[in-house]
C-alpha atoms as a PDB file:
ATOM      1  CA  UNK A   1      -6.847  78.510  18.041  1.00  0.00           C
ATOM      2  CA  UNK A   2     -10.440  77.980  17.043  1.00  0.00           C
ATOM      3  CA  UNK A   3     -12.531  75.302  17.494  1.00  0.00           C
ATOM      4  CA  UNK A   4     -13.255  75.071  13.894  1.00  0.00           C
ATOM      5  CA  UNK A   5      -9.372  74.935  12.612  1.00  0.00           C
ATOM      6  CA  UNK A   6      -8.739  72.483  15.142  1.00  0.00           C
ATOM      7  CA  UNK A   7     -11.689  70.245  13.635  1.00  0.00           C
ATOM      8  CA  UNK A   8     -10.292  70.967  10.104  1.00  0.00           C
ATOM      9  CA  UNK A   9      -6.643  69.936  10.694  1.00  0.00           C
ATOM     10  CA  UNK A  10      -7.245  66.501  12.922  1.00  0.00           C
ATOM     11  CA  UNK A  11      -9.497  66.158   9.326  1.00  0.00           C
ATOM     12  CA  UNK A  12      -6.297  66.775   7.254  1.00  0.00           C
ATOM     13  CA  UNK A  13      -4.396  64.250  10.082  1.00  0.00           C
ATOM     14  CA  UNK A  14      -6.947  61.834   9.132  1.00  0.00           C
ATOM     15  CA  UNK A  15      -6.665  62.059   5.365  1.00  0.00           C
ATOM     16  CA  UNK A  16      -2.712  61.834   5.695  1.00  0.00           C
ATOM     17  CA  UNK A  17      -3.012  59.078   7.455  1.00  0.00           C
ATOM     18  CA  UNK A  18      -5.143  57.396   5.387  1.00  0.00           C
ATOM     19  CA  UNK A  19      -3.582  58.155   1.931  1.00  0.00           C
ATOM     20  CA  UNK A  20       0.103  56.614   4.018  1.00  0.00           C
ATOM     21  CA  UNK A  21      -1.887  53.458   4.713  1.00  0.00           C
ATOM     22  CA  UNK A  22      -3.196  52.888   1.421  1.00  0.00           C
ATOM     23  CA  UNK A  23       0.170  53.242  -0.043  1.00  0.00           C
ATOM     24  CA  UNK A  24       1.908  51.123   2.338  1.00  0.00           C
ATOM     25  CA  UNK A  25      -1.035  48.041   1.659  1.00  0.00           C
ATOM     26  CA  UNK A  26      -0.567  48.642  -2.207  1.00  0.00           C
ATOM     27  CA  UNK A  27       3.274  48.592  -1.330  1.00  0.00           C
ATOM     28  CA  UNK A  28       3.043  45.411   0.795  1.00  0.00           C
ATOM     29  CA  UNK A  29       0.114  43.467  -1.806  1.00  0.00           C
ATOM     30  CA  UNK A  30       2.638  44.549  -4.815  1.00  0.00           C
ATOM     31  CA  UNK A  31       5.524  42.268  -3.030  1.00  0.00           C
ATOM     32  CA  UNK A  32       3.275  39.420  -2.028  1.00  0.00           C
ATOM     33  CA  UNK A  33       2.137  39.296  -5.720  1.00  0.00           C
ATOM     34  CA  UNK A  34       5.611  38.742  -6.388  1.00  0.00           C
ATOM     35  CA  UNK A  35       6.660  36.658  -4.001  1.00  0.00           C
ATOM     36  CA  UNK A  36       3.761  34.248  -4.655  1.00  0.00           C
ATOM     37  CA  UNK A  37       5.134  33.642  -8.028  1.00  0.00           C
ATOM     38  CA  UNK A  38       8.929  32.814  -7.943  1.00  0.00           C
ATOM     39  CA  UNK A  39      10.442  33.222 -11.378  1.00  0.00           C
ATOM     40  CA  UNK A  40      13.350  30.242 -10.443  1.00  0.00           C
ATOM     41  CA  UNK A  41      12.936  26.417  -9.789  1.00  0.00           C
ATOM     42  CA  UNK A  42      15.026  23.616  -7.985  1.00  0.00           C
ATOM     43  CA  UNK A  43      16.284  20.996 -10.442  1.00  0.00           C
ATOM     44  CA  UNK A  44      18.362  18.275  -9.901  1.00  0.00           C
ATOM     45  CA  UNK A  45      21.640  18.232 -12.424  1.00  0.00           C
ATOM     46  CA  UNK A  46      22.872  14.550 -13.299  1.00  0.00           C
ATOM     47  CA  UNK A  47      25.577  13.684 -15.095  1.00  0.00           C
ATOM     48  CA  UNK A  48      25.637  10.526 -16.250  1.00  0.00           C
ATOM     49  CA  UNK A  49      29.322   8.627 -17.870  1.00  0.00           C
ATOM     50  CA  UNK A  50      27.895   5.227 -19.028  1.00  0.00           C
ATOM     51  CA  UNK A  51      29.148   7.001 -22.740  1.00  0.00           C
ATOM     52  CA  UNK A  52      32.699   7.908 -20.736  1.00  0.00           C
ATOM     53  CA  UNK A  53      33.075   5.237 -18.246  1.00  0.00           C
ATOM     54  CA  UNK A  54      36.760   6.242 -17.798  1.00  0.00           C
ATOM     55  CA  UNK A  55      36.221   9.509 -17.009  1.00  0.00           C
ATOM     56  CA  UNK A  56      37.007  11.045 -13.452  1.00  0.00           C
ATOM     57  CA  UNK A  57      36.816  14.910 -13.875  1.00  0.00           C
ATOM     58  CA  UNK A  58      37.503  17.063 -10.674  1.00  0.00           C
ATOM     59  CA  UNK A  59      34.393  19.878 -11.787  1.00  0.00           C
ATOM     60  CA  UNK A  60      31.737  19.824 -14.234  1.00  0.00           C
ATOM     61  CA  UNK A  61      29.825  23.318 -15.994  1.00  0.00           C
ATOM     62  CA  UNK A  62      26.485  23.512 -17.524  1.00  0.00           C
ATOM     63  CA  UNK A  63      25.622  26.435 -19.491  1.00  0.00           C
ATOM     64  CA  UNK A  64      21.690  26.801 -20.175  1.00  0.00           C
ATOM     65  CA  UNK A  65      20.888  28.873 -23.348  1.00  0.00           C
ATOM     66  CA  UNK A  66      17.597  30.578 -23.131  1.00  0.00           C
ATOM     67  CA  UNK A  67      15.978  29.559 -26.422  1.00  0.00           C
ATOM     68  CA  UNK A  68      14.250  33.216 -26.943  1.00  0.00           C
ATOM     69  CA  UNK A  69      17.545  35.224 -26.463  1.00  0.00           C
ATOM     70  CA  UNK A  70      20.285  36.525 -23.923  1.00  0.00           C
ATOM     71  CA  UNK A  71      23.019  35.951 -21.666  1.00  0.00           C
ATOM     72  CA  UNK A  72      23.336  32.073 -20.920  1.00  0.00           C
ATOM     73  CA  UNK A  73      22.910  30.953 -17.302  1.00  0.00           C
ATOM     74  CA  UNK A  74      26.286  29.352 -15.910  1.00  0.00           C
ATOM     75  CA  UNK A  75      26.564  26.476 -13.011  1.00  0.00           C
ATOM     76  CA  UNK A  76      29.638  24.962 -11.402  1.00  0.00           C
ATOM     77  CA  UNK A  77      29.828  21.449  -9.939  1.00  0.00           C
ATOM     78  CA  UNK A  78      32.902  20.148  -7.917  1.00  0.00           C
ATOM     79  CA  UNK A  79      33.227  16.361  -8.529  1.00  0.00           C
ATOM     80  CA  UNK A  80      31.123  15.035 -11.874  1.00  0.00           C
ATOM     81  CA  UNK A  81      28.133  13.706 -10.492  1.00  0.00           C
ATOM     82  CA  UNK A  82      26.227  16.836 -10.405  1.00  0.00           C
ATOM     83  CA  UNK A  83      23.976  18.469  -7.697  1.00  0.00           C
ATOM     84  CA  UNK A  84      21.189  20.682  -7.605  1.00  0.00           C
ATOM     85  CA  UNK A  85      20.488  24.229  -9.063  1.00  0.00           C
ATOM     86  CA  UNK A  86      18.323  27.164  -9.091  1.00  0.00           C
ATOM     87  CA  UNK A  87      17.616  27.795 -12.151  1.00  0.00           C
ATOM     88  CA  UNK A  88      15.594  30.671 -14.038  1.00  0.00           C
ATOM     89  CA  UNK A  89      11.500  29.242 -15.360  1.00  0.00           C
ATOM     90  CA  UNK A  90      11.928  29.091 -19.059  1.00  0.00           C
ATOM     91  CA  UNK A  91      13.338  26.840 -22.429  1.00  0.00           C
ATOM     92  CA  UNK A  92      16.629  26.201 -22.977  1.00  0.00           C
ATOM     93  CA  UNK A  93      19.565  24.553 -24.963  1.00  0.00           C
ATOM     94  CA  UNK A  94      22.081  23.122 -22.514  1.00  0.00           C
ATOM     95  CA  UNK A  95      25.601  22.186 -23.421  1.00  0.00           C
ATOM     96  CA  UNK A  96      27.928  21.036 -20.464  1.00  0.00           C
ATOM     97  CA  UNK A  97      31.379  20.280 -20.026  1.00  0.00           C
ATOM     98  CA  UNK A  98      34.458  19.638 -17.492  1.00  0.00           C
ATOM     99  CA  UNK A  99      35.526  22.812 -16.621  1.00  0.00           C
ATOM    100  CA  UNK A 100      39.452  21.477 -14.739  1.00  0.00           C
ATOM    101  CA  UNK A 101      40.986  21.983 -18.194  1.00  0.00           C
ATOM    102  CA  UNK A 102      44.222  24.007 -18.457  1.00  0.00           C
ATOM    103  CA  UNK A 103      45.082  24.442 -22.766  1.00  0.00           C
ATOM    104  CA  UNK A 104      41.403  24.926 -24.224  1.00  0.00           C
ATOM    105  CA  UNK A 105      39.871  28.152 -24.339  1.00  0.00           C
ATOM    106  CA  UNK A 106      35.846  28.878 -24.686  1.00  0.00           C
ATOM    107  CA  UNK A 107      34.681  32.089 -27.048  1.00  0.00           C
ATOM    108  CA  UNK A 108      30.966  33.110 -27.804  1.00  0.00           C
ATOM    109  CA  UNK A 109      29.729  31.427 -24.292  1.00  0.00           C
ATOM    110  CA  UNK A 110      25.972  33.593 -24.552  1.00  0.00           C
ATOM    111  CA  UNK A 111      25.316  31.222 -28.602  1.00  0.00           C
ATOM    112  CA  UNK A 112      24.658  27.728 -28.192  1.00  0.00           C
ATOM    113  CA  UNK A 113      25.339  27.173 -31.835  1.00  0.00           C
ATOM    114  CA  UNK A 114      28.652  29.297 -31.832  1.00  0.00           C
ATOM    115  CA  UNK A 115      29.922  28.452 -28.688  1.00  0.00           C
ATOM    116  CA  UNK A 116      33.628  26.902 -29.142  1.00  0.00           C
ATOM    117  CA  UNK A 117      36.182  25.124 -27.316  1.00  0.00           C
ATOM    118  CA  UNK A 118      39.651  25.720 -29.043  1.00  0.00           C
ATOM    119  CA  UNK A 119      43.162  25.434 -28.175  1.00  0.00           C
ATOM    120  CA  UNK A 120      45.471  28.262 -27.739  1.00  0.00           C
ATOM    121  CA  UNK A 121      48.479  29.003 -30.009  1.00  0.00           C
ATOM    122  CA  UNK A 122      51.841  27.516 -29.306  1.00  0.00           C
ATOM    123  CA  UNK A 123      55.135  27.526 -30.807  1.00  0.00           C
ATOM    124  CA  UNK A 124      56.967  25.059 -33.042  1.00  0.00           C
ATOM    125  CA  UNK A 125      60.380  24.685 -31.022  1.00  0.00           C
ATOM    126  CA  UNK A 126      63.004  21.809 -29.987  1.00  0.00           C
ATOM    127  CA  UNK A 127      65.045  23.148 -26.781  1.00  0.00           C
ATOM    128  CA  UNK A 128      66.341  26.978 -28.129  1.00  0.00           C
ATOM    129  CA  UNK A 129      65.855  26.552 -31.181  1.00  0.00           C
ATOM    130  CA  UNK A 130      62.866  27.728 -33.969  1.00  0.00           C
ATOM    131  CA  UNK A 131      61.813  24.888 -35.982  1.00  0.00           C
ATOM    132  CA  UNK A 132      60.615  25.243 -40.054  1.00  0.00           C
ATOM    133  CA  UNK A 133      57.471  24.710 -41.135  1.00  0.00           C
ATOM    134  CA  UNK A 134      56.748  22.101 -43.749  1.00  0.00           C
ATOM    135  CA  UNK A 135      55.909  23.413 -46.956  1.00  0.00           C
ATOM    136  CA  UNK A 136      51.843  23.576 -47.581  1.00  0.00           C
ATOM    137  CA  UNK A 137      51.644  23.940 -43.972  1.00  0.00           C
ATOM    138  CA  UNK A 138      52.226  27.829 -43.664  1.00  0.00           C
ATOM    139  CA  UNK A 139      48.938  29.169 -42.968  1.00  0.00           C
ATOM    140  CA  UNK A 140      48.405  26.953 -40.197  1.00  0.00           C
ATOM    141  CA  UNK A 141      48.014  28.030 -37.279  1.00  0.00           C
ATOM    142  CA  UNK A 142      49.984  26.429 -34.680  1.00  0.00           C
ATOM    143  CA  UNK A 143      47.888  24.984 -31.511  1.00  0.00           C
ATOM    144  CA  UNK A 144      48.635  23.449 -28.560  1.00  0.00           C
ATOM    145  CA  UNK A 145      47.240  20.266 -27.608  1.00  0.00           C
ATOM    146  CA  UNK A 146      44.289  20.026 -25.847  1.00  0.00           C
ATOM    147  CA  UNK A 147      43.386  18.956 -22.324  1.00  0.00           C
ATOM    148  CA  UNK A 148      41.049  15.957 -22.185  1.00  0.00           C
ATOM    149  CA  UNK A 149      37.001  17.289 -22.662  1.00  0.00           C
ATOM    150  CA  UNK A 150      33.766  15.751 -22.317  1.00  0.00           C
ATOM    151  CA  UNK A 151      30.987  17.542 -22.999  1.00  0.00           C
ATOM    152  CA  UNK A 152      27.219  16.762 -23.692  1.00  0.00           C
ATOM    153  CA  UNK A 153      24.319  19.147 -24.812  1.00  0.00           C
ATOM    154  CA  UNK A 154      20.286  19.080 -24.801  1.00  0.00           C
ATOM    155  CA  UNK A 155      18.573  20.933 -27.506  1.00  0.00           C
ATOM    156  CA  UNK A 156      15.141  21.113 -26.111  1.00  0.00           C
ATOM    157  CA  UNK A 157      14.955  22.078 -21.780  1.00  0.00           C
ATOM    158  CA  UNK A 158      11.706  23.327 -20.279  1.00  0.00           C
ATOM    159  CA  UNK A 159      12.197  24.368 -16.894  1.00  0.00           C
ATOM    160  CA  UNK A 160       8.591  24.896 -14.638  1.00  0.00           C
ATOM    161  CA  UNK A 161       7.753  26.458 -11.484  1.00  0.00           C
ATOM    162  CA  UNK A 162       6.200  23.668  -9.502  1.00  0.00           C
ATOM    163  CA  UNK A 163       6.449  22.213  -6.362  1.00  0.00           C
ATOM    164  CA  UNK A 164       8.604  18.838  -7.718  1.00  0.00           C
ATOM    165  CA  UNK A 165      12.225  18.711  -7.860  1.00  0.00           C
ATOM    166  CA  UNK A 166      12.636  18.480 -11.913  1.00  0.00           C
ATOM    167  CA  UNK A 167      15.659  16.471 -12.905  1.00  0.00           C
ATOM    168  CA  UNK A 168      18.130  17.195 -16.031  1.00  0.00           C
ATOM    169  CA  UNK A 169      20.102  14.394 -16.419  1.00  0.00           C
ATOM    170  CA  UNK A 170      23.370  14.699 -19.510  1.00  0.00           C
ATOM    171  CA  UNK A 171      25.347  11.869 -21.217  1.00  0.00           C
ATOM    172  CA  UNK A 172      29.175  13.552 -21.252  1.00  0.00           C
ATOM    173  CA  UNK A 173      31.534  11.642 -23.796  1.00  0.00           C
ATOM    174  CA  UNK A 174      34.856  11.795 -25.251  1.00  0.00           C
ATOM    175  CA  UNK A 175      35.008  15.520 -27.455  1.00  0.00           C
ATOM    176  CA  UNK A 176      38.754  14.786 -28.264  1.00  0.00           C
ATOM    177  CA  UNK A 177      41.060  12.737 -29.742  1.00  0.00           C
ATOM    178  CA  UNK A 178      44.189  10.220 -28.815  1.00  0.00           C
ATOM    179  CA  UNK A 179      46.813  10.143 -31.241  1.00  0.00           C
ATOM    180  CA  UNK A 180      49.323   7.833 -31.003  1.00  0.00           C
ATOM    181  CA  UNK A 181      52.862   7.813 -32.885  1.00  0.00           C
ATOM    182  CA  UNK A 182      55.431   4.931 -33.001  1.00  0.00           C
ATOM    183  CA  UNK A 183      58.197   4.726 -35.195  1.00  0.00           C
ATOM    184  CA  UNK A 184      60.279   1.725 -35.660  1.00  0.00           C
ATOM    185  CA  UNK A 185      63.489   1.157 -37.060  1.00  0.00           C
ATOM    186  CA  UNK A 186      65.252   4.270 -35.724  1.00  0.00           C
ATOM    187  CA  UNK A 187      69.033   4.271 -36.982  1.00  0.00           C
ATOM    188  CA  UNK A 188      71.738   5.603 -34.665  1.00  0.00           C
ATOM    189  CA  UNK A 189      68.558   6.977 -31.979  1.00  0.00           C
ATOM    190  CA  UNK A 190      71.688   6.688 -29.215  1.00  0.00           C
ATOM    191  CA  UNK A 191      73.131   9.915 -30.781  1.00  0.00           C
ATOM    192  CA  UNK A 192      70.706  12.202 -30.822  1.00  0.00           C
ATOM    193  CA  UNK A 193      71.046  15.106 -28.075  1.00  0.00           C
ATOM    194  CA  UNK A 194      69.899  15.560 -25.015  1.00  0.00           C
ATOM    195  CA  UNK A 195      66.119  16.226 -25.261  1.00  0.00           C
ATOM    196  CA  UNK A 196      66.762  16.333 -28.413  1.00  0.00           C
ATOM    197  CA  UNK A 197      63.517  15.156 -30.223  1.00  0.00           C
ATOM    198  CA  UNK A 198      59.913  16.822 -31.169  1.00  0.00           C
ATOM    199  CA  UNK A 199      57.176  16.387 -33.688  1.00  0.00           C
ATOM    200  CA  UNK A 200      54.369  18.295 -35.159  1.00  0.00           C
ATOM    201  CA  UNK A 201      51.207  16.775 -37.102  1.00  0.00           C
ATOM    202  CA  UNK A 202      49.080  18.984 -39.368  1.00  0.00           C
ATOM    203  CA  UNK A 203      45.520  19.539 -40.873  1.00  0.00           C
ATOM    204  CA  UNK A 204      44.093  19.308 -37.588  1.00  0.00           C
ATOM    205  CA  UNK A 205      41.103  20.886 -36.134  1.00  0.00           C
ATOM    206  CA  UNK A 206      41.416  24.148 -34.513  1.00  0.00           C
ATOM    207  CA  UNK A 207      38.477  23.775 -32.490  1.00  0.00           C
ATOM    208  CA  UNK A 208      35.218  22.526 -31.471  1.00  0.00           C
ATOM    209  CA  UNK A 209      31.564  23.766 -32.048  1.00  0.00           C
ATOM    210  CA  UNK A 210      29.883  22.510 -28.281  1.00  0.00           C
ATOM    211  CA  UNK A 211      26.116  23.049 -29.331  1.00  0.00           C
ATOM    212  CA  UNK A 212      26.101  21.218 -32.461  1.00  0.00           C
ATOM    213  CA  UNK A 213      29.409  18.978 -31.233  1.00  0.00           C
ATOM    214  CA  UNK A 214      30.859  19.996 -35.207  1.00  0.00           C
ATOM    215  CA  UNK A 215      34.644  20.211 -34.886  1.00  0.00           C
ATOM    216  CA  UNK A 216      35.447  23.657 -36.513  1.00  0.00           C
ATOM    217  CA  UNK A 217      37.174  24.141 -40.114  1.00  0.00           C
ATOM    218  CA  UNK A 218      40.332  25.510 -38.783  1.00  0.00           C
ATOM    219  CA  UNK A 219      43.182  24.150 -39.648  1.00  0.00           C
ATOM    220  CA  UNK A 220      46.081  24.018 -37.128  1.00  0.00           C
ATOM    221  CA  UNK A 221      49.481  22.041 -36.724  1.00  0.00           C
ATOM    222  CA  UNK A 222      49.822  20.523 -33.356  1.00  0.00           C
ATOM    223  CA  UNK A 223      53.395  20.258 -31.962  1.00  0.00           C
ATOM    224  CA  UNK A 224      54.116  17.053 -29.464  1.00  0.00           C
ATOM    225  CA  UNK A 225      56.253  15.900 -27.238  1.00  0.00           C
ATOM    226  CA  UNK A 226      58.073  11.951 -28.497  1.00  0.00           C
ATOM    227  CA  UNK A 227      60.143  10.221 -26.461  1.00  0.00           C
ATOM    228  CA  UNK A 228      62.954   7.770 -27.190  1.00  0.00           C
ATOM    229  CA  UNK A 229      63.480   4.370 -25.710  1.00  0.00           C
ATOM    230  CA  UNK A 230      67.736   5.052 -26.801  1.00  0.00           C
ATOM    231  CA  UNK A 231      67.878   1.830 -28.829  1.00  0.00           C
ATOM    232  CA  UNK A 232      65.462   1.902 -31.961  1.00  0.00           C
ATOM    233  CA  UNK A 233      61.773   3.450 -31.307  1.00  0.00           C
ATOM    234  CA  UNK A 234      60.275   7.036 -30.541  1.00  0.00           C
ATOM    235  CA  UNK A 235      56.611   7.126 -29.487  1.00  0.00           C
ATOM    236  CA  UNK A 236      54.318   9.745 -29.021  1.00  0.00           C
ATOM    237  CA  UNK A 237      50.748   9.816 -27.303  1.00  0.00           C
ATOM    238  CA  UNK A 238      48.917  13.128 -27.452  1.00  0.00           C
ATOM    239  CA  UNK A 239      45.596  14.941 -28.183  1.00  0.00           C
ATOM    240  CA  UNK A 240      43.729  16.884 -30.577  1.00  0.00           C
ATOM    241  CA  UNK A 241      40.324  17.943 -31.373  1.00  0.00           C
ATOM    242  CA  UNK A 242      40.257  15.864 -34.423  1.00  0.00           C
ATOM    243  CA  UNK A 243      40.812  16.239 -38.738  1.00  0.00           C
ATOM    244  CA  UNK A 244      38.411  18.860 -40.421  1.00  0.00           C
ATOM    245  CA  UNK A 245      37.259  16.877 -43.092  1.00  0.00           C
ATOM    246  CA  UNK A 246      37.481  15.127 -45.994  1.00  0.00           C
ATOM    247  CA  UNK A 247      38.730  17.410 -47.740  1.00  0.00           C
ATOM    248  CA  UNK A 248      41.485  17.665 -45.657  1.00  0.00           C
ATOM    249  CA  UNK A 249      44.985  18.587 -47.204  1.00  0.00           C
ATOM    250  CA  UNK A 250      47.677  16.091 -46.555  1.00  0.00           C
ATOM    251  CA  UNK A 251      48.344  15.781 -43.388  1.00  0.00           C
ATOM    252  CA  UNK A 252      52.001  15.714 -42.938  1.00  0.00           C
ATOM    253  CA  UNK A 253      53.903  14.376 -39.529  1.00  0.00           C
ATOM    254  CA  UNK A 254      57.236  15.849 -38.462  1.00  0.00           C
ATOM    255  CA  UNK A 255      60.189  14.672 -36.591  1.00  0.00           C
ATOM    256  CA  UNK A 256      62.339  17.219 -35.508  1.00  0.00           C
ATOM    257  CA  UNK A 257      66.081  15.686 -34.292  1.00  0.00           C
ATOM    258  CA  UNK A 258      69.436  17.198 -32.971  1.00  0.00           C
ATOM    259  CA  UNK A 259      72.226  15.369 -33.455  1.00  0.00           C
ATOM    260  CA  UNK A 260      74.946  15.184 -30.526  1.00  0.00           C
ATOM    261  CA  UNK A 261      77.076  16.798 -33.066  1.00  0.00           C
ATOM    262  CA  UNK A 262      74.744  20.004 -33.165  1.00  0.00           C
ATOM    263  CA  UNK A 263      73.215  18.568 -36.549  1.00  0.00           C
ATOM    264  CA  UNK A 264      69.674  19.788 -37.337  1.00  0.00           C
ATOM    265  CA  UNK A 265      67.411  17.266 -39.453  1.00  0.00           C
ATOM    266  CA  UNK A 266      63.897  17.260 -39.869  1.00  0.00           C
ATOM    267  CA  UNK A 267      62.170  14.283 -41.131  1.00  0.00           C
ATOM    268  CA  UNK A 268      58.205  14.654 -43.128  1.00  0.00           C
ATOM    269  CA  UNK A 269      55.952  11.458 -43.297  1.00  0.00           C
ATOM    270  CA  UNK A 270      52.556  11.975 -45.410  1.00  0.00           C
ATOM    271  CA  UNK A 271      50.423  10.350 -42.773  1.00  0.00           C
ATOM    272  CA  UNK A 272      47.362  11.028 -44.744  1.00  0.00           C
ATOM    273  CA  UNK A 273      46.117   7.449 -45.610  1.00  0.00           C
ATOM    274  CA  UNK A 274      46.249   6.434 -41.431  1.00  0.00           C
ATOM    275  CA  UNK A 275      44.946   9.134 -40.371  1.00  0.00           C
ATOM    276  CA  UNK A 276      41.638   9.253 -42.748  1.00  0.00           C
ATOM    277  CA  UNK A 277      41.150   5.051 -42.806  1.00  0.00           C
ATOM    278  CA  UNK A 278      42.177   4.630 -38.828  1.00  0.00           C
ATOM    279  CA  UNK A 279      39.577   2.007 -37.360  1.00  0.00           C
ATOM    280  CA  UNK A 280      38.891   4.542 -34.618  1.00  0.00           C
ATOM    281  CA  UNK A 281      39.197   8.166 -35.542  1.00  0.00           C
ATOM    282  CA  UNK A 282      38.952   8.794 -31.747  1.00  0.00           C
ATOM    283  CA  UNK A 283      41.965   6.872 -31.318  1.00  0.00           C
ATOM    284  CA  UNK A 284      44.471   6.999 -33.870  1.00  0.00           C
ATOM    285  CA  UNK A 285      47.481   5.129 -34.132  1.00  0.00           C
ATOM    286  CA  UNK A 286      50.587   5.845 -36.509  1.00  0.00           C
ATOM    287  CA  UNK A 287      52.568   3.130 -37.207  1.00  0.00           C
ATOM    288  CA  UNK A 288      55.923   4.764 -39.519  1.00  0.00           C
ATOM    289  CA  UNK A 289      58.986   1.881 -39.817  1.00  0.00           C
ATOM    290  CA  UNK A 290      62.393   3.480 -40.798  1.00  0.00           C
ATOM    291  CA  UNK A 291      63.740   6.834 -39.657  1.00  0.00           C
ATOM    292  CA  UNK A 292      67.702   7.190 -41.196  1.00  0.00           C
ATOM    293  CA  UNK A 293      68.962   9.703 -38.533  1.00  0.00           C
ATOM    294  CA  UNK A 294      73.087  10.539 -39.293  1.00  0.00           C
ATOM    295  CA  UNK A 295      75.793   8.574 -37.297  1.00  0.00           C
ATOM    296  CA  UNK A 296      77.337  12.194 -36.274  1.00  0.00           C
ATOM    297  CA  UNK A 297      80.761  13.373 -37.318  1.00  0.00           C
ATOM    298  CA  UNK A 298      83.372  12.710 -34.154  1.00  0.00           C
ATOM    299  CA  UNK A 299      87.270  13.108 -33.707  1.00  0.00           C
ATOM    300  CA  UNK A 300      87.005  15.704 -36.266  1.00  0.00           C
ATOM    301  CA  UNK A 301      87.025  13.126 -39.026  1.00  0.00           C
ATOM    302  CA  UNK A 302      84.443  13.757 -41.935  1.00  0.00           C
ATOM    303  CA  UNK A 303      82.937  16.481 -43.149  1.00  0.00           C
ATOM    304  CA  UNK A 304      80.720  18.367 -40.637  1.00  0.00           C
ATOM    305  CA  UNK A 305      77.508  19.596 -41.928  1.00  0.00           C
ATOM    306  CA  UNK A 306      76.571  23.291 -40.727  1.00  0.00           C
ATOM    307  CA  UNK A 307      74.812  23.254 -37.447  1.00  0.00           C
ATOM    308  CA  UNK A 308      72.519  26.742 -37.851  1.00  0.00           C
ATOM    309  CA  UNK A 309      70.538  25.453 -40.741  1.00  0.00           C
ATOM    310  CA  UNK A 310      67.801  22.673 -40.638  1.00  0.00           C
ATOM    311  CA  UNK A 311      67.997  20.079 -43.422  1.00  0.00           C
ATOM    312  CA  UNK A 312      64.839  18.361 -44.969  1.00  0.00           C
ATOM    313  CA  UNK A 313      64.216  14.653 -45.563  1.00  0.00           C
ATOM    314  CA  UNK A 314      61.474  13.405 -47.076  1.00  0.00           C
ATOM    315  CA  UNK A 315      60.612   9.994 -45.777  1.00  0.00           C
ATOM    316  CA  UNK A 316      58.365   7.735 -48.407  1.00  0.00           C
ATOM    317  CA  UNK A 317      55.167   6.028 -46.324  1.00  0.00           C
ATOM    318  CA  UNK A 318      54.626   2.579 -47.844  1.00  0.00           C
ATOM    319  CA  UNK A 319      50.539   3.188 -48.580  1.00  0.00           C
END
């Protein structure tokens, strides 16, 4: 080989050489540029109960909403004091909530102002057996009670890449309601069947709205579980979201009883004037007196009502 086509490809060597360096700098300064300005930031996560001092929730969630658009960042907490996170530089809404619930269900989780706690359907039964509707309560749907929530929200969240720990400290209260149900005066209660006993309330919420904490305009009957104490009293102590509005229908509570005798009876109450002027619509207490449950038919004796057909009683509520 020639002197002059060795010179020429030790130039082409050199020119390689350099064109692979300059690509691996502009590689390398392209990822230090990036590196030098994180996109995330630490923040601290606080919840604070002084608005639900009862509380004692096993985890806690905070959703963050970016305010220009997209998929909402999600964080877990176990316990309900909070902790830190890494969290995306930007604005945000923030909504959080305790996430050990069991019976509510969360749709539209990416829109703070659609996203919805509800409870799931259920069933209006007593042991085997179907239970009727009340009239004007057909195009209800039927929901299950929900499991105790707390949630709190921010509407306005800047989040900044600096050196500081930024803190986001939330005020979780009560986002459901305690109904209570006692009625008084129960005639032959010592008859009725094993677990023989239900009741259902309607005009109910379906749901709540977490952004704007709005409950939603659903309208749902709530089945729940009453108890006897054998003697003279049922009682009942369960939850719902809460009533629609004020212009609610009537809201109409149910007693559903089987007789030892295999009689079916179910009892209506217009509840409407507790309900709307309770002191506490949080916590809601029915008060009914009088409940004229059949002495059943025994030793044959009597006339023995059918046993496959539910009858109706309409029970006046002094106002």
């Amino acid at each position: 080989m020639s002197k002059a086509k060795i010179v020429k490809m030790k130039n082409m060597l050199r020119s390689v050489t350099a064109f692979m360096a300059i690509l691996i700098l502009s590689s390398c300064e392209h990822k230090e540029l990036c590196y030098s300005h994180a996109h995330t930031a630490k923040v601290q996560v606080i919840f604070d109960w002084k608005n639900a001092s009862e509380a004692n929730p096993e985890t806690m969630r905070l959703y963050l909403f970016p305010i220009d658009g997209g998929k909402a960042e999600m964080y877990e907490f176990v316990g309900k004091e909070g902790g830190y996170i890494q969290a995306p530089v930007g604005k945000y809404r923030a909504v959080c909530i305790n996430s050990d619930t069991e019976s509510i269900l969360y749709r539209n989780i990416d829109r703070f102002d659609k996203f919805e706690a509800f409870s799931p359907s259920g069933a209006l039964i007593l042991g085997s057996y179907s239970v009727p509707r009340v009239e004007g309560t057909s195009d209800e749907r039927v929901a299950k009670s929900p499991d105790r929530l707390y949630s709190g929200r921010h509407d306005d969240i800047t989040i900044e890449q600096k050196e500081d720990i930024q803190v986001m400290t939330f005020y979780p209260e009560p986002s459901v309601c305690r109904y209570r149900v006692t009625v008084l005066n129960v005639s032959n209660l010592k008859y009725i069947s094993s677990d023989g006993v239900s009741g259902a309330l309607s005009g109910m919420s379906g749901g709540l709205l977490l952004g704007g904490n709005e409950l939603t305009k659903e309208r749902v009957t709530v089945p729940f579980s009453v108890v006897s104490d054998g003697i003279s009293t049922l009682t009942a102590d369960f939850l719902v979201f809460g009533q629609t509005g004020s212009d609610d229908p009537p809201h109409k509570l149910v007693i559903y009883v089987i007789m030892a005798d295999g009689s079916k009876n179910y009892y209506t109450f217009n509840v409407t004037d507790q309900v709307d002027n309770a002191a506490d619509p949080r916590d809601v207490h029915i008060v009914l007196d009088g409940l004229p449950l059949p002495k059943p038919i025994v030793n044959g004796g009597g006339f023995k009502p059918s046993v496959d057909e539910w009858q109706n009683v309409e029970v006046d509520v002094p106002m």
